[in-house]
N, C-alpha and C. Protein backbone atom coordinates (compact mmCIF):
# COMPACT_ATOMS: atom_id res chain seq x y z
N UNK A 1 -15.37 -3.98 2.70
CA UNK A 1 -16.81 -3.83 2.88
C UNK A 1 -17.32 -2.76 1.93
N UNK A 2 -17.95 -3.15 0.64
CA UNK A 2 -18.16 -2.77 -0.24
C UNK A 2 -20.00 -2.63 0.02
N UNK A 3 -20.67 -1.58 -0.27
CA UNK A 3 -22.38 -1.29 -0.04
C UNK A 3 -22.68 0.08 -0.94
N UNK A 4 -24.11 0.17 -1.17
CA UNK A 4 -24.85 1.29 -2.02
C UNK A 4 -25.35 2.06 -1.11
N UNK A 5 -25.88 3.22 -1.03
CA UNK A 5 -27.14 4.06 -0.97
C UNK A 5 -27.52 4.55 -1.51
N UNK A 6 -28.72 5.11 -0.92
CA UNK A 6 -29.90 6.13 -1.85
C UNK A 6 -29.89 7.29 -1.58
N UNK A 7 -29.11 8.02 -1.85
CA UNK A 7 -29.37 9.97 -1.45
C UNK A 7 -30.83 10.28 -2.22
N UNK A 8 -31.09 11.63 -1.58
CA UNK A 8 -31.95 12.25 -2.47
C UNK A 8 -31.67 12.41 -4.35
N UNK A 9 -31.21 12.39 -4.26
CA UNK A 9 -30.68 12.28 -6.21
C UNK A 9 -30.32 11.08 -6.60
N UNK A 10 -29.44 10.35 -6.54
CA UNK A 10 -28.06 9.58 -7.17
C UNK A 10 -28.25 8.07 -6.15
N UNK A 11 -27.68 7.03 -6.59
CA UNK A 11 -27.50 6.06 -5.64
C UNK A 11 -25.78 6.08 -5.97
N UNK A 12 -25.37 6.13 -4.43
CA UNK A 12 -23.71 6.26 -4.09
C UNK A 12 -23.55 4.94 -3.64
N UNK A 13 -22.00 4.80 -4.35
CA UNK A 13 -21.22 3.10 -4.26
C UNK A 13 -20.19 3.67 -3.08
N UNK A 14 -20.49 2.95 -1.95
CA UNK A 14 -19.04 3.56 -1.03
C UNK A 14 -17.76 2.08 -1.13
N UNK A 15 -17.26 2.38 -1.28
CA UNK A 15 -15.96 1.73 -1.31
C UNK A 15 -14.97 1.83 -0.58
N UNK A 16 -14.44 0.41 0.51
CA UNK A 16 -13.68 0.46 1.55
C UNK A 16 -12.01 0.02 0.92
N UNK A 17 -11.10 1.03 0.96
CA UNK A 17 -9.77 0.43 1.36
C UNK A 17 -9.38 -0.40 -0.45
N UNK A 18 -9.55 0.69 -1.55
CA UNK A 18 -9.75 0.51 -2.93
C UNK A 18 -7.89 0.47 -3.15
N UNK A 19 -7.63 -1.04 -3.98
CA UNK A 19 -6.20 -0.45 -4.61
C UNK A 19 -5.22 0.44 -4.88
N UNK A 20 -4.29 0.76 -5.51
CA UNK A 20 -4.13 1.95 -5.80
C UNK A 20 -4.43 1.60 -7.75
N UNK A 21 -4.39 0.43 -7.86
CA UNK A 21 -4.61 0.71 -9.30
C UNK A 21 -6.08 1.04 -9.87
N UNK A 22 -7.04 0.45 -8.35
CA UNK A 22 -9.01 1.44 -9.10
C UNK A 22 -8.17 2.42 -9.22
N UNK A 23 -7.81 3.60 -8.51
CA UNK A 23 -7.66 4.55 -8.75
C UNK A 23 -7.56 5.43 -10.33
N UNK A 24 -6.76 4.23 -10.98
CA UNK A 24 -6.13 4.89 -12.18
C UNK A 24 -7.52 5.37 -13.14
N UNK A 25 -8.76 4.43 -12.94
CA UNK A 25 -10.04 4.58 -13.74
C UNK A 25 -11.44 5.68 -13.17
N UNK A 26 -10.92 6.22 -11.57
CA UNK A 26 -11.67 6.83 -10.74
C UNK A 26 -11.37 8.66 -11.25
N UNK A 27 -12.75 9.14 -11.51
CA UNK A 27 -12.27 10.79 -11.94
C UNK A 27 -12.65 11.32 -10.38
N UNK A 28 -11.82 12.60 -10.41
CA UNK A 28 -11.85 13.15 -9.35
C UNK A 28 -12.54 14.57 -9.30
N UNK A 29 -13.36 15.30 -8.94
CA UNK A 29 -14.12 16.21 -9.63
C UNK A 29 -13.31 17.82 -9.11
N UNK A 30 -13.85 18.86 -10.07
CA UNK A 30 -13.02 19.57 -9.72
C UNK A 30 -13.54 20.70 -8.76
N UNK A 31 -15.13 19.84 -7.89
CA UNK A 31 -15.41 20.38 -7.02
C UNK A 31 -14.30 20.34 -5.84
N UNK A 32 -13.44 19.39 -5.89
CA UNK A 32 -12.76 19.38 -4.52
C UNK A 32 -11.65 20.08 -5.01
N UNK A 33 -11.92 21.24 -4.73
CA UNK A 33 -11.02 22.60 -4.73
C UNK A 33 -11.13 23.67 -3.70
N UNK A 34 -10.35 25.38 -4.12
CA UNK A 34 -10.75 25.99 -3.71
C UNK A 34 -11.57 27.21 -3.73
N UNK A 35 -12.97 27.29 -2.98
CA UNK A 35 -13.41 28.32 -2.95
C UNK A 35 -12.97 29.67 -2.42
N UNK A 36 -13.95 30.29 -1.94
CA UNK A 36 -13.68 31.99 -1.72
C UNK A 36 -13.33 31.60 -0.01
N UNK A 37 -13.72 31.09 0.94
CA UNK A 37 -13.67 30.98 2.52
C UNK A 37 -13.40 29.25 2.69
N UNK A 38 -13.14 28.46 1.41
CA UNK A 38 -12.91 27.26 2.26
C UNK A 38 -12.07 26.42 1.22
N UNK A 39 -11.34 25.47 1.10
CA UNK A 39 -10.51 24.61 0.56
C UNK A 39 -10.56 23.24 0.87
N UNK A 40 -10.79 22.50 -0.29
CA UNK A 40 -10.47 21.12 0.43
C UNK A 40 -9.28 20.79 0.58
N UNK A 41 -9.52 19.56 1.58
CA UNK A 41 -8.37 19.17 2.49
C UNK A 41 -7.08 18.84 1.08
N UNK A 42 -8.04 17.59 0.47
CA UNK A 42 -7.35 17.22 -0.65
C UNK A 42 -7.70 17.10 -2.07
N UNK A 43 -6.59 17.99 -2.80
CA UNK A 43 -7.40 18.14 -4.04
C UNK A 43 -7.21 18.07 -5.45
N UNK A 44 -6.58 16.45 -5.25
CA UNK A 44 -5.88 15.52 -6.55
C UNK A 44 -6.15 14.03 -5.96
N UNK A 45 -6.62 13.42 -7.24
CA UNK A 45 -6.75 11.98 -6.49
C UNK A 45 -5.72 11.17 -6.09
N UNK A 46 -4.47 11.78 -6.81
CA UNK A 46 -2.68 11.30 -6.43
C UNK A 46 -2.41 11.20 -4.41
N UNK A 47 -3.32 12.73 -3.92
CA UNK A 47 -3.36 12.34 -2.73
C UNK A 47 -3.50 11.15 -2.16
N UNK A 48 -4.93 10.79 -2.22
CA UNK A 48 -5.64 9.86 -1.88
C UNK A 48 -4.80 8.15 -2.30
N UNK A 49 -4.19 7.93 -3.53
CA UNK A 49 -3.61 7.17 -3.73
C UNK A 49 -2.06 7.02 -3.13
N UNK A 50 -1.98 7.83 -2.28
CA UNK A 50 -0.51 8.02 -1.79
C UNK A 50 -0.73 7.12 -0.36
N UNK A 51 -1.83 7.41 0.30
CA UNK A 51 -2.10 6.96 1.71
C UNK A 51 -2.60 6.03 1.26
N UNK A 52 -2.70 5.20 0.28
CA UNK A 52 -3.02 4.08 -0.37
C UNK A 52 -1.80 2.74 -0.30
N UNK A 53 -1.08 3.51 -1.09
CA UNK A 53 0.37 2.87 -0.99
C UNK A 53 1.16 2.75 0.31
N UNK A 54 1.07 3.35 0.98
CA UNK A 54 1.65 3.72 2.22
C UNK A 54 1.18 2.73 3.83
N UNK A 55 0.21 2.26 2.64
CA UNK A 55 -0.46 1.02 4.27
C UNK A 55 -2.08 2.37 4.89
N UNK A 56 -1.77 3.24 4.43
CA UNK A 56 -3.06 3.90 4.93
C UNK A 56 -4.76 3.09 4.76
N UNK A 57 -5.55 3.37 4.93
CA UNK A 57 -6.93 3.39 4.81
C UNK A 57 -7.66 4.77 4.04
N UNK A 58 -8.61 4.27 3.36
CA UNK A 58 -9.19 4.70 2.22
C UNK A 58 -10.83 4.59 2.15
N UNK A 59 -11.94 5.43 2.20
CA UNK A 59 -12.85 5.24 1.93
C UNK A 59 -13.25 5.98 0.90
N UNK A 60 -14.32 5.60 -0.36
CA UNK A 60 -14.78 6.40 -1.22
C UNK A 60 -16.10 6.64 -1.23
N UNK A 61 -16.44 7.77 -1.71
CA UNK A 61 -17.97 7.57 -2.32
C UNK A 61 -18.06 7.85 -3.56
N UNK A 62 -19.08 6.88 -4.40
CA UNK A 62 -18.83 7.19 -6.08
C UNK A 62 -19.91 7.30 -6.89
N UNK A 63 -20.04 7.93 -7.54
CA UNK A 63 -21.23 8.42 -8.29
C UNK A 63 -21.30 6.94 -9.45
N UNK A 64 -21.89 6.48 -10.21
CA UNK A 64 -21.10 5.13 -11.37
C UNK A 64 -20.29 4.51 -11.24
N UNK A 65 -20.13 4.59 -9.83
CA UNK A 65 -18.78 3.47 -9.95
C UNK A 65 -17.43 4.25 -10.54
N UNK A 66 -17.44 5.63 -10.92
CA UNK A 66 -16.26 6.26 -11.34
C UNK A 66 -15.90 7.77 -10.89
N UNK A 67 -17.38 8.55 -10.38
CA UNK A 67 -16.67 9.43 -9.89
C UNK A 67 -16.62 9.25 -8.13
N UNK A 68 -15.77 10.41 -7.84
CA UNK A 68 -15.49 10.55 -6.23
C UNK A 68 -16.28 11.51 -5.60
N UNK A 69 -17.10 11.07 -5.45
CA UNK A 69 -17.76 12.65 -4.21
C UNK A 69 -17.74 12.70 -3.12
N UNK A 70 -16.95 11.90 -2.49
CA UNK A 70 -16.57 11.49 -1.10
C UNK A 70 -15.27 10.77 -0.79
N UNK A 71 -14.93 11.26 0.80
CA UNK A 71 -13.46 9.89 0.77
C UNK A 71 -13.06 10.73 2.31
N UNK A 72 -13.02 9.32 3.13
CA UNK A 72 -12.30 9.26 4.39
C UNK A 72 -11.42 8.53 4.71
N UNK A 73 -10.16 9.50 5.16
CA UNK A 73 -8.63 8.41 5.13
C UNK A 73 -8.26 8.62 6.55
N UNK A 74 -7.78 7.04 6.88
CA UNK A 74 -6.80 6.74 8.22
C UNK A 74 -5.82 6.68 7.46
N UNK A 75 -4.46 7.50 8.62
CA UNK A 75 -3.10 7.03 8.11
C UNK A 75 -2.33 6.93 9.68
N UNK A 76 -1.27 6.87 9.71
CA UNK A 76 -0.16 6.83 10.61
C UNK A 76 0.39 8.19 10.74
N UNK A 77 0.46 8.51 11.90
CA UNK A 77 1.12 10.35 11.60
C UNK A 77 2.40 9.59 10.86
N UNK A 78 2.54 11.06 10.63
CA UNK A 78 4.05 10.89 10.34
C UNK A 78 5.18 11.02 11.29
N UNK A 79 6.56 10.59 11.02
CA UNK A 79 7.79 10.44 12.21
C UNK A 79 7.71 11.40 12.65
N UNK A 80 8.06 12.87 12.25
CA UNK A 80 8.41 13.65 13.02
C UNK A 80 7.18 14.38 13.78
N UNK A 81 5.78 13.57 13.97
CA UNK A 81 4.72 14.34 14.72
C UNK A 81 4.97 13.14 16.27
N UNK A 82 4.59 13.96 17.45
CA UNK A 82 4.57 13.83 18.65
C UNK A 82 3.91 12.52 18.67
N UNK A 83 3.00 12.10 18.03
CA UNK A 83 1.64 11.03 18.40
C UNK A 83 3.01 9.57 17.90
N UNK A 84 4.27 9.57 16.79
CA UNK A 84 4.41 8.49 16.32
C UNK A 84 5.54 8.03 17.11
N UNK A 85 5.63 8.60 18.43
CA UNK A 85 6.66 8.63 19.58
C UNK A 85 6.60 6.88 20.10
N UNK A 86 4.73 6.62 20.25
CA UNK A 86 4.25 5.38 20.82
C UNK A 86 4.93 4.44 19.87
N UNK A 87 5.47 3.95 18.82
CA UNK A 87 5.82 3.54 18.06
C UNK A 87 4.69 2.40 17.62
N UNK A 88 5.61 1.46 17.11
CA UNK A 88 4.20 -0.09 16.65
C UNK A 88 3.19 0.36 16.00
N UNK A 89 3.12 1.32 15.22
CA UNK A 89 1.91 1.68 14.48
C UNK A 89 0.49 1.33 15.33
N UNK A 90 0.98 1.90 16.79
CA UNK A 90 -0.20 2.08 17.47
C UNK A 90 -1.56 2.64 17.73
N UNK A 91 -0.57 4.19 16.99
CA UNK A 91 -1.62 5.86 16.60
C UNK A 91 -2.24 5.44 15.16
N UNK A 92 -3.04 5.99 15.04
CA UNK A 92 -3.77 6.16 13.56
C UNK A 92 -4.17 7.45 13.87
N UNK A 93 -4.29 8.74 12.34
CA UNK A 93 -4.21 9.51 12.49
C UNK A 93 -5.97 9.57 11.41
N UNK A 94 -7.26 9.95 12.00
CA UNK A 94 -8.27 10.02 10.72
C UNK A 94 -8.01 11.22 10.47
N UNK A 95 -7.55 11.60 9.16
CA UNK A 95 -6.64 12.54 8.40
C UNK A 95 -8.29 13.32 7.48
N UNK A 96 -9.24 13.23 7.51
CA UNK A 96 -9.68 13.74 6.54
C UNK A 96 -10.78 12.80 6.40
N UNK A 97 -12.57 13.84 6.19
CA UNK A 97 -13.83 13.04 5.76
C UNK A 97 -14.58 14.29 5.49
N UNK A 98 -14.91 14.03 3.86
CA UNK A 98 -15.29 15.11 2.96
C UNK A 98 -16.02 14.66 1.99
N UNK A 99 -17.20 15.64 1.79
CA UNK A 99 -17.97 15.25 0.97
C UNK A 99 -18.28 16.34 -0.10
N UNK A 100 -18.20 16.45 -1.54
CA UNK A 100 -18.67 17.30 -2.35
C UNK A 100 -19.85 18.06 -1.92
N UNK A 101 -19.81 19.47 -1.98
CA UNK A 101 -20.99 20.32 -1.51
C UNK A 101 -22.31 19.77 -1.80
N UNK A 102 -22.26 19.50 -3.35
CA UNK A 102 -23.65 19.53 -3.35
C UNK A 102 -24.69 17.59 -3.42
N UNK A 103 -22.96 17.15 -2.73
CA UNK A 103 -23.62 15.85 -2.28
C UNK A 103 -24.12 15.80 -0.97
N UNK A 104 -24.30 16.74 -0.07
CA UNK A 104 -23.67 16.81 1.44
C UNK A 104 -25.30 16.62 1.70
N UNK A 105 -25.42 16.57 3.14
CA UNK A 105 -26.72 16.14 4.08
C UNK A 105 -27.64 15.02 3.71
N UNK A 106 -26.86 14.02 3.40
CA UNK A 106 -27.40 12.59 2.75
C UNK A 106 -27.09 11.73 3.57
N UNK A 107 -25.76 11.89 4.48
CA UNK A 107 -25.36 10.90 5.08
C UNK A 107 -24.29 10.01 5.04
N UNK A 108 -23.61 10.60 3.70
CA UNK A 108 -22.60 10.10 2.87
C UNK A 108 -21.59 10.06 3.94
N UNK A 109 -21.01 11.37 5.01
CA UNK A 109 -19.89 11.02 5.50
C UNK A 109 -19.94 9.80 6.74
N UNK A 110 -21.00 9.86 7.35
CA UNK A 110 -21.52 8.63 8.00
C UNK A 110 -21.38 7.02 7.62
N UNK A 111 -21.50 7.01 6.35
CA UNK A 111 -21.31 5.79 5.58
C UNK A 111 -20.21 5.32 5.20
N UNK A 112 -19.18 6.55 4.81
CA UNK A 112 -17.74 6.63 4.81
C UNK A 112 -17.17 5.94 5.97
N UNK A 113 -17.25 6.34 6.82
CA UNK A 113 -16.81 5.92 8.04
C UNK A 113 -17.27 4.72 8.52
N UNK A 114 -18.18 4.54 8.49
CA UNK A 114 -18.46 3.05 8.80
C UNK A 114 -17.80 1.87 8.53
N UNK A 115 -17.23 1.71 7.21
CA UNK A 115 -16.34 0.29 6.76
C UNK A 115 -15.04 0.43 7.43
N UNK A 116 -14.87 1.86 7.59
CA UNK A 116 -13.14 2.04 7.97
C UNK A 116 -13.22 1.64 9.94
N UNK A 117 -14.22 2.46 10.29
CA UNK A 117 -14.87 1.63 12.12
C UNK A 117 -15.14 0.27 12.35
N UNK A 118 -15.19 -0.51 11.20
CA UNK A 118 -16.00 -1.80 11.69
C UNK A 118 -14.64 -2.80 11.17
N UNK A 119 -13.24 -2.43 10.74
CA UNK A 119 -12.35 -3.26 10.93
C UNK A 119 -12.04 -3.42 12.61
N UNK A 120 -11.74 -4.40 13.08
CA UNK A 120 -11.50 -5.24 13.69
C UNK A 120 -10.01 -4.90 14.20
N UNK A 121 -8.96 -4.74 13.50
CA UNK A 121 -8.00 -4.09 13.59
C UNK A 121 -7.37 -2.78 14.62
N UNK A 122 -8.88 -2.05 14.60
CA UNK A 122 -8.33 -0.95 15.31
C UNK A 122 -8.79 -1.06 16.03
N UNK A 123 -9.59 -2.20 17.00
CA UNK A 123 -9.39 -2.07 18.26
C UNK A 123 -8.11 -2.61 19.33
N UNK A 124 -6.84 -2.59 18.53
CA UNK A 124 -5.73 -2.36 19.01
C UNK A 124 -5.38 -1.08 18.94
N UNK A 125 -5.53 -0.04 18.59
CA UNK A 125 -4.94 0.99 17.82
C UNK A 125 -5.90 2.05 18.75
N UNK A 126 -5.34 3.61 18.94
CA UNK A 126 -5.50 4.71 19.38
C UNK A 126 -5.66 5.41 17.60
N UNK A 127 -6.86 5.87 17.96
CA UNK A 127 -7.07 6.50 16.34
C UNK A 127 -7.52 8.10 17.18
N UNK A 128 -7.10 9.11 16.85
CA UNK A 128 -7.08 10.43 17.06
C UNK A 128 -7.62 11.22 15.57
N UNK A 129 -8.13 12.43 15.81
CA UNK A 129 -8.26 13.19 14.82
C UNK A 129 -8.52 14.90 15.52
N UNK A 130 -8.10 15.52 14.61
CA UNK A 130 -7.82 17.39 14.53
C UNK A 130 -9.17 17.98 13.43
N UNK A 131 -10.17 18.89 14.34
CA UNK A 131 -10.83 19.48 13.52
C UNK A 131 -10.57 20.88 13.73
N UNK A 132 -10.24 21.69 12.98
CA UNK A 132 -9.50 23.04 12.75
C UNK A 132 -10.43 23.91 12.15
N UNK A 133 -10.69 25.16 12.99
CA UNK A 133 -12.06 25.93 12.39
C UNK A 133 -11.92 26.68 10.92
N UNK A 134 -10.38 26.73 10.60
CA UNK A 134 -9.97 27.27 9.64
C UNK A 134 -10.35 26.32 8.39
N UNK A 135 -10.64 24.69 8.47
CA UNK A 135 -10.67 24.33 7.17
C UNK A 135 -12.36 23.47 7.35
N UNK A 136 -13.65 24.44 8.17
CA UNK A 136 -14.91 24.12 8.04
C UNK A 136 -15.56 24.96 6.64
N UNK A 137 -16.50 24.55 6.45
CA UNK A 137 -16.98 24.99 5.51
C UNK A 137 -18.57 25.72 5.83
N UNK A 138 -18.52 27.04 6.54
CA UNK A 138 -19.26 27.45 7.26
C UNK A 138 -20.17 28.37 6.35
N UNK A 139 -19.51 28.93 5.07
CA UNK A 139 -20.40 29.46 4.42
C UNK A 139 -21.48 28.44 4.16
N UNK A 140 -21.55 27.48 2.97
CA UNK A 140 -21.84 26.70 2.53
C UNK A 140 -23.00 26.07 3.54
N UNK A 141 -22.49 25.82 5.08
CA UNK A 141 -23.16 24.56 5.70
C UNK A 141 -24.41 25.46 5.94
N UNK A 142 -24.45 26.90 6.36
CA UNK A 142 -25.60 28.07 6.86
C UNK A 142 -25.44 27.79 8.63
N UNK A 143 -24.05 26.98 9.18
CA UNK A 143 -24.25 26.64 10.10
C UNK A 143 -23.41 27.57 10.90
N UNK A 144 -23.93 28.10 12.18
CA UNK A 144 -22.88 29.15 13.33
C UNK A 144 -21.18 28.11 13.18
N UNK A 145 -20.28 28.67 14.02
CA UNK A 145 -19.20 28.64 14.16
C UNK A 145 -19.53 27.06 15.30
N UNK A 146 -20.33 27.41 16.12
CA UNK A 146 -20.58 26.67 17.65
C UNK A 146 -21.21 25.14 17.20
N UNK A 147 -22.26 25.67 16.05
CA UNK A 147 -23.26 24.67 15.70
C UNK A 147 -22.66 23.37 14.29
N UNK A 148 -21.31 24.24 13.78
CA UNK A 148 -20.39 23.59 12.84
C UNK A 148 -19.93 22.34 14.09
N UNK A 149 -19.40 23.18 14.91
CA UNK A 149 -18.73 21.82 16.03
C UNK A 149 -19.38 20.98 16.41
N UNK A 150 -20.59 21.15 17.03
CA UNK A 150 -21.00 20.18 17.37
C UNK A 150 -22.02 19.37 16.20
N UNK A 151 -22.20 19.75 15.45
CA UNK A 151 -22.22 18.48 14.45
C UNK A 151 -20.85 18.17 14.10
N UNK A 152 -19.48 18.26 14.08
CA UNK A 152 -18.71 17.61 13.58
C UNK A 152 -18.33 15.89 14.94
N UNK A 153 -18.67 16.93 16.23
CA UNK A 153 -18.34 16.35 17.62
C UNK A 153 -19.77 14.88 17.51
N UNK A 154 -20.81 14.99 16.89
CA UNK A 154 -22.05 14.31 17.13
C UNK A 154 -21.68 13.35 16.35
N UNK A 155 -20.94 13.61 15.20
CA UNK A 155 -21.27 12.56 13.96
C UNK A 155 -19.43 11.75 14.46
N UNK A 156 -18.71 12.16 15.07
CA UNK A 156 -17.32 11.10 15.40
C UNK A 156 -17.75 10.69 16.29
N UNK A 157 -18.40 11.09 17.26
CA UNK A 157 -18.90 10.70 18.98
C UNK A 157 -19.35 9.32 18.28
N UNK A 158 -20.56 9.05 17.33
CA UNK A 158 -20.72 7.97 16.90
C UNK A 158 -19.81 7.25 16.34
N UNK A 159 -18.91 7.00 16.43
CA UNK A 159 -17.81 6.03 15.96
C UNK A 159 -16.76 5.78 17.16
N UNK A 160 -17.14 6.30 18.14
CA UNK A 160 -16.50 6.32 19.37
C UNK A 160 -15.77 6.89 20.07
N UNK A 161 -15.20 8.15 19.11
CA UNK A 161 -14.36 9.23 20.10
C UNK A 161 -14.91 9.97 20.84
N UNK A 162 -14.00 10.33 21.91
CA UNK A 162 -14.23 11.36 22.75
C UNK A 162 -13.13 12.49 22.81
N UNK A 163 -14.00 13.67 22.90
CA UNK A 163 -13.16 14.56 23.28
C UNK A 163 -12.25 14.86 24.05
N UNK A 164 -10.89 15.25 23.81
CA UNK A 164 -9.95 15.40 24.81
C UNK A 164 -9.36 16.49 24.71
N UNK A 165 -8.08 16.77 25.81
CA UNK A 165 -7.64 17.69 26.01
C UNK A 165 -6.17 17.48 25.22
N UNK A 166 -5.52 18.57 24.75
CA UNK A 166 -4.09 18.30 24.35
C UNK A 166 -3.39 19.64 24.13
N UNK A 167 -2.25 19.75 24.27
CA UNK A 167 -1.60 21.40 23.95
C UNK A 167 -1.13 21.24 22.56
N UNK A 168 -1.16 20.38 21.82
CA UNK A 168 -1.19 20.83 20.30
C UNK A 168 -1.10 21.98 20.14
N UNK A 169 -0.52 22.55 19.14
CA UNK A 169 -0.36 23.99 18.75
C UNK A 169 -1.72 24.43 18.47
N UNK A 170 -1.74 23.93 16.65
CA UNK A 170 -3.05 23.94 15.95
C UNK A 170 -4.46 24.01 16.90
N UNK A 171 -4.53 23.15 17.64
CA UNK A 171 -5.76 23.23 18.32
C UNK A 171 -6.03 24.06 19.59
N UNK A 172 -5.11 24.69 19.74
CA UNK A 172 -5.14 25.53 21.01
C UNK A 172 -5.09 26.74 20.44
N UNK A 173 -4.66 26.64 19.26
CA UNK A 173 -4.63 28.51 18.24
C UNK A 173 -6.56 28.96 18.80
N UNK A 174 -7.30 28.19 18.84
CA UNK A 174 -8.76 28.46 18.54
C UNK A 174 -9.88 27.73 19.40
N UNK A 175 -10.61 28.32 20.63
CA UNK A 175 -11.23 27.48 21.37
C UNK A 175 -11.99 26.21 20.69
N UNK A 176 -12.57 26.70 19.48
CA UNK A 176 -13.62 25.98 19.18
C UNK A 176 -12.55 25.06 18.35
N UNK A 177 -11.55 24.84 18.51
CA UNK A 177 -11.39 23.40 17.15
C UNK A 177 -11.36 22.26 18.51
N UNK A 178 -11.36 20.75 17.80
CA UNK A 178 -11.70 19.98 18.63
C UNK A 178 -10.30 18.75 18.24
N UNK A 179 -10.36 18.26 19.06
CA UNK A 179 -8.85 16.84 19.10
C UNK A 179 -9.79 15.66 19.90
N UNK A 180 -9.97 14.93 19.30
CA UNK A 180 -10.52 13.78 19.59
C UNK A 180 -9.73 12.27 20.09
N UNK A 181 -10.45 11.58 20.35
CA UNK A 181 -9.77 10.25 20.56
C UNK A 181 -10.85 9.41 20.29
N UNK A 182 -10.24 8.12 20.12
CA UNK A 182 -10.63 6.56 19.94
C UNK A 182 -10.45 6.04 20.32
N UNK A 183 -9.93 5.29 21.49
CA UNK A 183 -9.08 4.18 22.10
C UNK A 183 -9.90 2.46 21.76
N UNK A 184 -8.72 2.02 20.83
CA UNK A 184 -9.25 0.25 20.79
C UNK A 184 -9.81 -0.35 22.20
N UNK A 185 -10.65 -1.31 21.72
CA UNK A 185 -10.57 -2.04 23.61
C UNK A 185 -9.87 -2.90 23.42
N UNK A 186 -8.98 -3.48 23.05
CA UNK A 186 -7.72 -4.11 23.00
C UNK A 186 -6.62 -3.37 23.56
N UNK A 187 -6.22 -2.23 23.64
CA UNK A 187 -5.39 -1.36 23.73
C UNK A 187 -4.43 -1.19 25.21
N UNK A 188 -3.97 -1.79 25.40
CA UNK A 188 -3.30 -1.89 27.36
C UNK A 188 -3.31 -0.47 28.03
N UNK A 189 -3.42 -0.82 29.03
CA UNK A 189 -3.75 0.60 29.84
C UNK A 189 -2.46 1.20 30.33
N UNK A 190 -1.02 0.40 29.97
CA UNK A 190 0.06 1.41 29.77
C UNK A 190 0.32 2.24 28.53
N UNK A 191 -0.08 1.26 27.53
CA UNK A 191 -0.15 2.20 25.88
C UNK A 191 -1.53 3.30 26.16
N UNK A 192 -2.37 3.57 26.72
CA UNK A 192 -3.56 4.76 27.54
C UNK A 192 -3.12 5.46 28.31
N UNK A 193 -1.72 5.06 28.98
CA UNK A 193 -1.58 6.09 29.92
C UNK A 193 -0.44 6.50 29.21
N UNK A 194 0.52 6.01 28.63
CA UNK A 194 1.46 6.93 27.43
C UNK A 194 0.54 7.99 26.41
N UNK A 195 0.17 7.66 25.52
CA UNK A 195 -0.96 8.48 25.05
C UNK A 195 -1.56 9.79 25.58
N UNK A 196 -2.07 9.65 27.00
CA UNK A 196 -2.48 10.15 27.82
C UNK A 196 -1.60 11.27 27.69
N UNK A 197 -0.34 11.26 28.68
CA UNK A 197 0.67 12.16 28.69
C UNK A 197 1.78 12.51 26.76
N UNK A 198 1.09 12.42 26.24
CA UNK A 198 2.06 12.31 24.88
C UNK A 198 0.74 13.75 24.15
N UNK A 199 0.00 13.52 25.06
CA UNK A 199 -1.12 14.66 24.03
C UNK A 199 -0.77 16.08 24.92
N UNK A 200 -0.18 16.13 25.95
CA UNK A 200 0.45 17.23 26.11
C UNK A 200 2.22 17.38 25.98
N UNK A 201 2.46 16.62 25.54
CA UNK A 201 4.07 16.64 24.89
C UNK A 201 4.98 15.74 26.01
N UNK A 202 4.57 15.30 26.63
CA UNK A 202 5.63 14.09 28.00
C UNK A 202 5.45 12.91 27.41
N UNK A 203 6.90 12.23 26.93
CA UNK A 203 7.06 10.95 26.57
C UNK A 203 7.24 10.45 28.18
N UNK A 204 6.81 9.05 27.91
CA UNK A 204 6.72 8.42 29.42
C UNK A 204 7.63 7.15 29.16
């Protein structure tokens, strides 16, 4: 599911679930780096082409059709994380949705997400995600610590997660980070109630 928009400046090409060989013609800017209080998640397009190869999911946003000022990836945890216990490539992990600073409050990450929500696919699938206060971008947004969350909580809530509870390390280091869920409606309510107990560490 390939579509345009209109930001205030630029019209952005978002692109769902791209080869790994677009990649080879896609520049990657060297805004997605690091600043003085914040880092991006990922910051080589080799990343992005890795969860490519790997069976992951891929969204872009592109300036001409060649640069990247955006990109939201589903993957599979990896083996040795707690979530890939459920086996069957049940979990999906949304690993990451980022937008170049000075593309941001357009709507871009909203749009991102959309082609990767509207497969069909994951309403078999438990899709989870980790927002960590350590990698917000709070200078930049002018937004409180409180008011970062809940816009991050407003804009997934629309795609269907809900907040949950889990003893995760990472997310218990810090009241305010958040662990979300997705549950497919396909999804059996014994694979919901494994899940369930797997987000505080009890395989069932």
């Amino acid at each position: 599911m390939n579509h345009s928009i209109k930001t205030k400046k630029d019209r952005v090409h978002i692109e769902a679930n791209p080869t790994p060989d677009r990649f080879q013609s896609l520049i990657f800017p060297s805004g997605f780096t690091k600043y003085d209080r914040y880092t991006s998640i990922y910051t080589r397009k080799e990343e992005l082409t890795h969860f490519v190869e790997k069976n992951g999911r891929v969204a872009l946003a592109l300036l001409d059709n060649q640069v990247i000022i955006g990109f939201a990836v589903l993957d599979y945890p990896e083996e040795t994380e707690r979530w890939a216990r459920l086996g069957g490539k049940i979990v999906m992990a949304l690993k990451a949705v980022e937008v170049l600073r000075e593309e941001r409050n357009c709507g871009i990450a909203r749009k991102l997400l959309f082609p990767l929500f509207s497969d069909v696919g994951l309403e078999e699938k438990i899709v989870y995600l980790t927002a960590c206060s350590w990698t917000w971008d709070l200078e930049y947004s002018g937004l409180s610590l409180w008011g970062y969350r809940n816009m991050l909580i407003a804009l997934y809530s629309g795609f269907g997660f809900i907040e949950s509870g889990t003893n995760e390390l990472n997310i218990c280091l810090k009241p305010e980070n958040i662990f979300m869920v997705r549950k497919g409606k396909n999804v059996v309510q014994k694979i919901q109630e494994k899940f369930k107990w797997l987000r505080f560490g009890v395989s069932i």
